[in-house]
Protein backbone atom coordinates (compact mmCIF):
# COMPACT_ATOMS: atom_id res chain seq x y z
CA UNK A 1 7.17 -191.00 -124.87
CA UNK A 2 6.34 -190.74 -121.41
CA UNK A 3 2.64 -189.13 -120.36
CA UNK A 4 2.15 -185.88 -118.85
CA UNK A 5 2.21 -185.33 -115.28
CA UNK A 6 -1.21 -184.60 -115.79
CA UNK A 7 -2.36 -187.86 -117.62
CA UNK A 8 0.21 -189.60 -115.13
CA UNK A 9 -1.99 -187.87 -112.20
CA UNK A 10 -5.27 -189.12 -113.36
CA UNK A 11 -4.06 -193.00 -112.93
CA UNK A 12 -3.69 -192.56 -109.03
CA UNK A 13 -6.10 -189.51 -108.31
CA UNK A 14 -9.73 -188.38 -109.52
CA UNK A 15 -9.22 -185.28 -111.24
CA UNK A 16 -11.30 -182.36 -110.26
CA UNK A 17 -12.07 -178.97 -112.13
CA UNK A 18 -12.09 -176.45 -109.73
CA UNK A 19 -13.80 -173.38 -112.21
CA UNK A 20 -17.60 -172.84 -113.07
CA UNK A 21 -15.97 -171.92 -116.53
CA UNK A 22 -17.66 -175.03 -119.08
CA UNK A 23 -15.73 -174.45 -122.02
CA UNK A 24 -12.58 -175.18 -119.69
CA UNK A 25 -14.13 -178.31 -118.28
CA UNK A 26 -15.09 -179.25 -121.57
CA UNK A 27 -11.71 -178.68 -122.70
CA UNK A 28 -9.82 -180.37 -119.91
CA UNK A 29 -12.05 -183.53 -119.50
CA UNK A 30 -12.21 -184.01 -115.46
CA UNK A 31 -13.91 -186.39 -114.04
CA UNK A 32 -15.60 -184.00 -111.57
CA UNK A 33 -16.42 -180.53 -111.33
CA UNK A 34 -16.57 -178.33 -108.41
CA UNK A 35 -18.23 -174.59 -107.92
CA UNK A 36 -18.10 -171.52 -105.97
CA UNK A 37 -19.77 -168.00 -105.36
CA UNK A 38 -16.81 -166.72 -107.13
CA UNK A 39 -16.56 -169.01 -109.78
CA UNK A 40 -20.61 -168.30 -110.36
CA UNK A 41 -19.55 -165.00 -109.87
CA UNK A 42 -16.84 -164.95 -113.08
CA UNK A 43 -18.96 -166.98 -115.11
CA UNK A 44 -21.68 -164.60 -115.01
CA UNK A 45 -20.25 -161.45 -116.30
CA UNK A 46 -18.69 -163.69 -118.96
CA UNK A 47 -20.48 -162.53 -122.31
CA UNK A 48 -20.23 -166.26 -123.53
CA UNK A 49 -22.86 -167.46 -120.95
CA UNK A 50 -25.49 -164.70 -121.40
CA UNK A 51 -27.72 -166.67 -122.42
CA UNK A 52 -27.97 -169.01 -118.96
CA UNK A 53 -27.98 -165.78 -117.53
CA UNK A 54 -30.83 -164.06 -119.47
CA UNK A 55 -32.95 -167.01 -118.95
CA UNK A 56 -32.36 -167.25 -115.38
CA UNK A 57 -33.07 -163.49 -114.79
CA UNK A 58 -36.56 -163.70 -117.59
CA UNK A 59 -37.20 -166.92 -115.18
CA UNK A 60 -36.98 -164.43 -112.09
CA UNK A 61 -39.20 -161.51 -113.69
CA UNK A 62 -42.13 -163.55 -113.92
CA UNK A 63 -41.29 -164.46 -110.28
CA UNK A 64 -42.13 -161.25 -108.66
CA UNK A 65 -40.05 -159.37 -106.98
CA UNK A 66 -38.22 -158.56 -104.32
CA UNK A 67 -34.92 -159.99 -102.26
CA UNK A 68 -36.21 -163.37 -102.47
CA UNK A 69 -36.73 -163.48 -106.19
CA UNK A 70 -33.18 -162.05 -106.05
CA UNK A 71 -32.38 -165.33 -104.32
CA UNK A 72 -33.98 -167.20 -105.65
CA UNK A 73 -32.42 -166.47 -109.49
CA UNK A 74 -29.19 -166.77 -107.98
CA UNK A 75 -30.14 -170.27 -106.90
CA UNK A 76 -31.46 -170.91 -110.56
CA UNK A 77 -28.32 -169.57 -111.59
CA UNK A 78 -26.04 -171.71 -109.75
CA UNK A 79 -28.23 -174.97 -110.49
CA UNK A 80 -28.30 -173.57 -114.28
CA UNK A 81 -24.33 -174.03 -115.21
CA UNK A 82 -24.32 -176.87 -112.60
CA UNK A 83 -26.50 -178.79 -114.75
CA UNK A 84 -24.51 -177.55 -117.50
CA UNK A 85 -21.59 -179.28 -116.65
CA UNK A 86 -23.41 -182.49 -115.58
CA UNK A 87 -23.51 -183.01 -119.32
CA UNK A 88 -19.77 -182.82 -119.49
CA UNK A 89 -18.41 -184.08 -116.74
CA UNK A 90 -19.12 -187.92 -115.95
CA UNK A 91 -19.17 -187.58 -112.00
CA UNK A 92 -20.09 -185.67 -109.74
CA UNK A 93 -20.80 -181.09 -109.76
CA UNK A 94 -20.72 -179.63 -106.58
CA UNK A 95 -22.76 -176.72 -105.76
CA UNK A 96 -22.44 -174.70 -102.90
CA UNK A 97 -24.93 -173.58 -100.01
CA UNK A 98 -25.20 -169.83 -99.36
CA UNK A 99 -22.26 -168.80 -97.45
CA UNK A 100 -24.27 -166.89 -95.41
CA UNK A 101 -26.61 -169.84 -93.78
CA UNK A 102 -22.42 -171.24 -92.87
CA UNK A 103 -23.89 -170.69 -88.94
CA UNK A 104 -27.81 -172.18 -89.72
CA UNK A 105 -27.90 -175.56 -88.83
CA UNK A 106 -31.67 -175.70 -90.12
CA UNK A 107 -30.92 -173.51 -93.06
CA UNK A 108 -28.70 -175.10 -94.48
CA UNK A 109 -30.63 -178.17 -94.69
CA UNK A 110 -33.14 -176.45 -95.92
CA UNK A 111 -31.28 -174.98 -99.00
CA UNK A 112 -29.47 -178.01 -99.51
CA UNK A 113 -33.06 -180.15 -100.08
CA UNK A 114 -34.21 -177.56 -102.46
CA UNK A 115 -30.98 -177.52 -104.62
CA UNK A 116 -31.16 -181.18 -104.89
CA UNK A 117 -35.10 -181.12 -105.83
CA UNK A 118 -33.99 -177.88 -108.52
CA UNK A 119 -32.03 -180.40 -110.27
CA UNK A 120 -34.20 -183.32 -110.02
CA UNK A 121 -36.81 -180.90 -112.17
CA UNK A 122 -34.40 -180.55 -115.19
CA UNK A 123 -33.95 -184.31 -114.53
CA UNK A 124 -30.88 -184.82 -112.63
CA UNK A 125 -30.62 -187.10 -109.67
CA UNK A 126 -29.11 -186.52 -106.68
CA UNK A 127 -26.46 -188.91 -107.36
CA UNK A 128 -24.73 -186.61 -109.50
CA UNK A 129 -24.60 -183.47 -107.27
CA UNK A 130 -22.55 -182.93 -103.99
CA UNK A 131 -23.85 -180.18 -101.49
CA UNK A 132 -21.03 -178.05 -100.68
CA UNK A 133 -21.12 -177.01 -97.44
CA UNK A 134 -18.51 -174.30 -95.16
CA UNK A 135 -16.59 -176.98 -92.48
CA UNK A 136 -18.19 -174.84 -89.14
CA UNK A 137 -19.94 -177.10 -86.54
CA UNK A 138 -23.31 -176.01 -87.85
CA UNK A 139 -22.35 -176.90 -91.63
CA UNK A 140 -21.45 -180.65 -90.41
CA UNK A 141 -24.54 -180.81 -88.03
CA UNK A 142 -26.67 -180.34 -91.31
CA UNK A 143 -24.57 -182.77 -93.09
CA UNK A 144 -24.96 -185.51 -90.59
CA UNK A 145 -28.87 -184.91 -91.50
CA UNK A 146 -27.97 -185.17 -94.91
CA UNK A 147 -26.08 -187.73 -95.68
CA UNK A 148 -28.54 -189.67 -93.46
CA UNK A 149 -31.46 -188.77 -96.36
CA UNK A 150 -28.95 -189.87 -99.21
CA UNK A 151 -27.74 -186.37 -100.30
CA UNK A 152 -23.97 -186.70 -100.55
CA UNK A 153 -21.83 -183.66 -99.34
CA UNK A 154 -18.61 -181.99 -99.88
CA UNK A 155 -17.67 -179.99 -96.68
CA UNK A 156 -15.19 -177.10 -97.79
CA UNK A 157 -12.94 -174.70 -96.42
CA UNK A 158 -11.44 -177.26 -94.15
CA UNK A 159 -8.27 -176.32 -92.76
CA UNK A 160 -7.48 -178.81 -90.36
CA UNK A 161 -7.77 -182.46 -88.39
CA UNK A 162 -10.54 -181.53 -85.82
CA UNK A 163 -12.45 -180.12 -88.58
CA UNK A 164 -11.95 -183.66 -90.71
CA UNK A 165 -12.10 -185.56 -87.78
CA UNK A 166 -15.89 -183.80 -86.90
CA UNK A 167 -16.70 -184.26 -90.68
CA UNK A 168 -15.88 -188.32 -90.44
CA UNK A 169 -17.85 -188.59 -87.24
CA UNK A 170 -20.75 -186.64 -89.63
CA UNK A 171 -20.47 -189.38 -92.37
CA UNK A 172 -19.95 -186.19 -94.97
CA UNK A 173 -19.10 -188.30 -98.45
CA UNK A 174 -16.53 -185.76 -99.35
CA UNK A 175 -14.19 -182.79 -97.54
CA UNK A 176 -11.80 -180.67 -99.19
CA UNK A 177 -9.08 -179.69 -97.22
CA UNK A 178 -7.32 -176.19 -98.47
CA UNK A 179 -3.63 -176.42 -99.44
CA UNK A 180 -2.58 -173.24 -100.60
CA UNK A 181 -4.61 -170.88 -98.23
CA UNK A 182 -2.89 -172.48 -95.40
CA UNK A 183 0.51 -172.48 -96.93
CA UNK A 184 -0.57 -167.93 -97.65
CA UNK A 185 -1.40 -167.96 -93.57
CA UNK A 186 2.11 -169.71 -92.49
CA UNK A 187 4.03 -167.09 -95.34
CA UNK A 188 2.12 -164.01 -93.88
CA UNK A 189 2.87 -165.24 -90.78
CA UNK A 190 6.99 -165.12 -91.56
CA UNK A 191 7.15 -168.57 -92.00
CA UNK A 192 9.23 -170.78 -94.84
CA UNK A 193 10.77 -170.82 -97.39
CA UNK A 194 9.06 -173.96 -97.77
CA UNK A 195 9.85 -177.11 -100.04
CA UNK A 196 6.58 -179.04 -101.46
CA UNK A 197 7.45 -181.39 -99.07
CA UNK A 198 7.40 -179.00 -95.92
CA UNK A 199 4.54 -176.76 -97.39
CA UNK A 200 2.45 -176.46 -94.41
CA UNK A 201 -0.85 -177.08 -96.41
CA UNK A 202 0.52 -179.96 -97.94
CA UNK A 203 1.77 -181.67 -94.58
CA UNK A 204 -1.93 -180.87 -93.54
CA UNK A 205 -3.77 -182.66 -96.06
CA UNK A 206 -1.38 -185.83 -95.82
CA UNK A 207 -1.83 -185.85 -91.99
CA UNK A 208 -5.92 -186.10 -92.73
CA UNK A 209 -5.11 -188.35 -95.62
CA UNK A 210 -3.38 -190.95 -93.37
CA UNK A 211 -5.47 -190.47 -90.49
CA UNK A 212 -8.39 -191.35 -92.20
CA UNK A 213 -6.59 -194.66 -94.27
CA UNK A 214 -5.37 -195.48 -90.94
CA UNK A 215 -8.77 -195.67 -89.14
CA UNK A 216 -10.54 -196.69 -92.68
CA UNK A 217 -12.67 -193.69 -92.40
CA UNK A 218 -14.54 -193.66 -95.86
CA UNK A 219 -14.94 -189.93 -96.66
CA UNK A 220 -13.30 -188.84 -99.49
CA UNK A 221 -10.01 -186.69 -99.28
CA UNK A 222 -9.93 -183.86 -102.16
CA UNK A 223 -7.18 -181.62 -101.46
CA UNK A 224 -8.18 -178.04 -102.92
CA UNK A 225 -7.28 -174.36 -103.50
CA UNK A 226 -3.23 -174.82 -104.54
CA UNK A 227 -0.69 -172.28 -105.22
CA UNK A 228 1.55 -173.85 -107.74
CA UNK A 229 1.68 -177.63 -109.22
CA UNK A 230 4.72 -178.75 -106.38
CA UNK A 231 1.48 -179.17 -104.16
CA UNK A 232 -0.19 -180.90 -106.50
CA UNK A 233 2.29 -183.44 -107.16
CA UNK A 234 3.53 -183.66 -103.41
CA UNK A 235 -0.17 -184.99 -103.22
CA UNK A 236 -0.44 -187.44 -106.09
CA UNK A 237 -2.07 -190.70 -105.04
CA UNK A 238 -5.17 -188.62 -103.11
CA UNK A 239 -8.80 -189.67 -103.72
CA UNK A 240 -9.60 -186.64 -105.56
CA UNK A 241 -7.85 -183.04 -106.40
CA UNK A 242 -9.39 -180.33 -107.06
CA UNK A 243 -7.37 -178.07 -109.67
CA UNK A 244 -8.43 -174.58 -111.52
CA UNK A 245 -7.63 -174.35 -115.04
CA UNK A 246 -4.41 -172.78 -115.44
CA UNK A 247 -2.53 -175.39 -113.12
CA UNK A 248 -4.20 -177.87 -114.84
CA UNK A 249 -2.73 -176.46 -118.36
CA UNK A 250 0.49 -176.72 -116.47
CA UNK A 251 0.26 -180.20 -115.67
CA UNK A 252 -0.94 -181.45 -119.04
CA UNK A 253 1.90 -179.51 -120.42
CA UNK A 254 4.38 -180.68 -118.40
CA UNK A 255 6.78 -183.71 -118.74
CA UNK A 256 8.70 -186.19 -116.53
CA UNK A 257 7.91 -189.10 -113.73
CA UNK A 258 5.29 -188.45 -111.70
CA UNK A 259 5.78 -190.57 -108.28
CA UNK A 260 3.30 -191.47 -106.15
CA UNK A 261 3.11 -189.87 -102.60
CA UNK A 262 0.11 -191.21 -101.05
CA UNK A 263 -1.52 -194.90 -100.98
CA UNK A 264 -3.98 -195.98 -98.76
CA UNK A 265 -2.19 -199.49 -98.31
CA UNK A 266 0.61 -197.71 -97.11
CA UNK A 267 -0.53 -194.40 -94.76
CA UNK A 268 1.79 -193.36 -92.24
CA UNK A 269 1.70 -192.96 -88.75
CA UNK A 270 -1.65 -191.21 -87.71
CA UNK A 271 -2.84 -190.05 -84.38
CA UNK A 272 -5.29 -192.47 -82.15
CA UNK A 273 -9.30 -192.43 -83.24
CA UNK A 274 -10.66 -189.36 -82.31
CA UNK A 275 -14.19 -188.60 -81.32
CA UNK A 276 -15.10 -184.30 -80.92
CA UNK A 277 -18.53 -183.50 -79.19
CA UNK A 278 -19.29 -179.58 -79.80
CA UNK A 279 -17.60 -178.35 -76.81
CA UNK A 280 -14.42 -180.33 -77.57
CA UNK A 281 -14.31 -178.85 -81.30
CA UNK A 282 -14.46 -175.47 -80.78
CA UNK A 283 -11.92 -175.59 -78.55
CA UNK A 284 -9.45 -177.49 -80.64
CA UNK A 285 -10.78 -175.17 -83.79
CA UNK A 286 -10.06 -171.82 -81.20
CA UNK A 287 -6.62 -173.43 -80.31
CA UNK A 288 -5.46 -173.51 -84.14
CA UNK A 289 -5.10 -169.71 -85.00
CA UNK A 290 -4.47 -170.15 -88.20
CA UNK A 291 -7.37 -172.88 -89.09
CA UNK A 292 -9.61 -170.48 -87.31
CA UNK A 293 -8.67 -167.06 -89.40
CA UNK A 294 -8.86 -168.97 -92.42
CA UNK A 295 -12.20 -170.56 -91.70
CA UNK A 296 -13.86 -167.07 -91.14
CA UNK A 297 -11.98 -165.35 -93.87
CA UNK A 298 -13.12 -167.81 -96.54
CA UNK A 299 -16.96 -167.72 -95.47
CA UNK A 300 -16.39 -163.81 -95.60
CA UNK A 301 -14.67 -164.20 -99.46
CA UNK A 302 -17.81 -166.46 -100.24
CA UNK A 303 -20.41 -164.16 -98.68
CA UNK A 304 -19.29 -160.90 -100.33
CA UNK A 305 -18.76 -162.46 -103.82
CA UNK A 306 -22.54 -164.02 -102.86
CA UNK A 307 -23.48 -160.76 -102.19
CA UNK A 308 -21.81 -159.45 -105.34
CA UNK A 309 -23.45 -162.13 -107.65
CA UNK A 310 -27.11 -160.65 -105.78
CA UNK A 311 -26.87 -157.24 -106.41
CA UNK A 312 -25.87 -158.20 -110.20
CA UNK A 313 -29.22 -159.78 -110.74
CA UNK A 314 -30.86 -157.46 -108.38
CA UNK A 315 -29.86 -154.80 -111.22
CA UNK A 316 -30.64 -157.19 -114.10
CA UNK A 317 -34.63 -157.94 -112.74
CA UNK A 318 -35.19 -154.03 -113.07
């Protein structure tokens, strides 16, 4: 009987859950686990975590109040099911800097020290977290400081090579460029049909994929936010993938050879080293329309579902 394409994924590719929902990462065993404001966001007006909730919020009343107890449960919050799922999941949880600090060089250092020493208090070492930060200049700045300290960091909403390219140069452990968002941009823009071979998004992330093997850059490629499972499987054979629940119910249920698409013995042809000062990567970032909407529509998502999650516990500390 031959394995599932999901089972058949996890011999060439880390498998990532992309949800904040535990009993679905307890139920679909990845190695990884990844987070968002609006994952957070879901799992907290889920009745079956009240109880991480109430304690945050009981945790924040004895705080004080005011908008920086408000941020501050939110932080507790989002540390709270991230050390949930450190019990479950072997590797690494990523949790994600405020959206709104995306532009905050300083900031976002800042948040991303006190995250890490949050979970060192309940225990858990740095080793297991990744700081999830938004791929702007300033968000890769603050990962160069970073990773220089030994925090280990996921740059996100990456949508294309000068972004990876600036995120290399930075050292960042981990980026995670977007499949399906791009593949949305190109559609709304009258573009395709497309073939899982000629999806834009996936053409993207195998361009960084073999530009990186080619110039043994060691940051980790984890493809993220897909549409349907042809992306997935036009990808199989990258470091990691990060996959929500339903797709991943898809894979596990679904039957057939899985080939591999990517190896890093084998990358194709990739464009000469590259090397971005600030100047130089704005420019490129301006010159890509679509990498540039995208960029500053996902902070936007982020930051009102951040701002959703605040006014929820905002209401709760009353």
């Amino acid at each position: 009987m031959t394995a599932s394409k999901l089972d058949q994924l996890r011999q060439m590719t880390t498998v990532v859950a992309d949800t904040g929902d535990i009993e679905a990462v307890r139920r679909l065993k990845p190695v990884d686990c990844t987070t968002n404001p609006t994952l957070i966001l879901k799992a907290v007006e889920t009745p079956a975590y009240a109880d991480l909730v109430e304690e945050a919020v009981t945790w924040g009343k004895k705080a004080g109040g005011g908008e920086s107890t408000v941020h501050a449960v939110c932080d507790r919050l989002a540390v709270t099911f991230g050390a949930e799922l450190t019990k479950i999941v072997p590797g690494r949880v990523s949790t994600e800097v405020d959206a709104d600090l995306s532009f905050d060089t300083q900031a976002t250092i800042d948040k991303a020290r006190a995250i890490i020493a949050a979970y060192q208090e309940r225990g858990i070492e740095k080793d297991r977290i990744l700081i999830k930060i938004a791929s702007t200049w300033e968000g890769i700045q603050s990962a160069r400081v970073l990773q220089a300290e030994g925090i280990d960091c996921n740059l996100t909403l990456l949508f294309s090579l000068p972004q990876a390219v600036a995120c290399a140069d930075a050292k960042a452990f981990l980026i995670s460029p977007f499949v399906g968002r791009i593949l949305d941009w190109h559609v709304k823009a009258g573009g395709g049909p497309y073939t899982a071979e000629t999806d834009p998004g996936v053409v993207s992330v195998r361009t960084i994929y073999d530009y990186y093997k080619a110039h043994g850059i060691e940051t980790v490629v984890m493809g993220a936010s897909f549409r349907n499972t042809g992306e997935i499987e036009a990808l199989a054979g990258c470091d990691r993938l990060t996959i929500g629940p339903g797709l991943l119910d898809e894979l596990a249920a679904a039957p057939g050879e899985l080939p591999r698409k990517l190896s890093p013995d084998t990358p194709r042809e990739a464009p000469a080293r590259l090397h971005l000062d600030e100047k130089a990567f704005r420019f490129a970032l301006n010159e890509d329309a679509m990498a540039t909407e995208k960029l500053a529509e996902g902070i936007r998502g982020f930051v009102k579902d951040l701002r959703a999650l605040r006014k929820l516990v905002a209401a709760r500390l009353v």
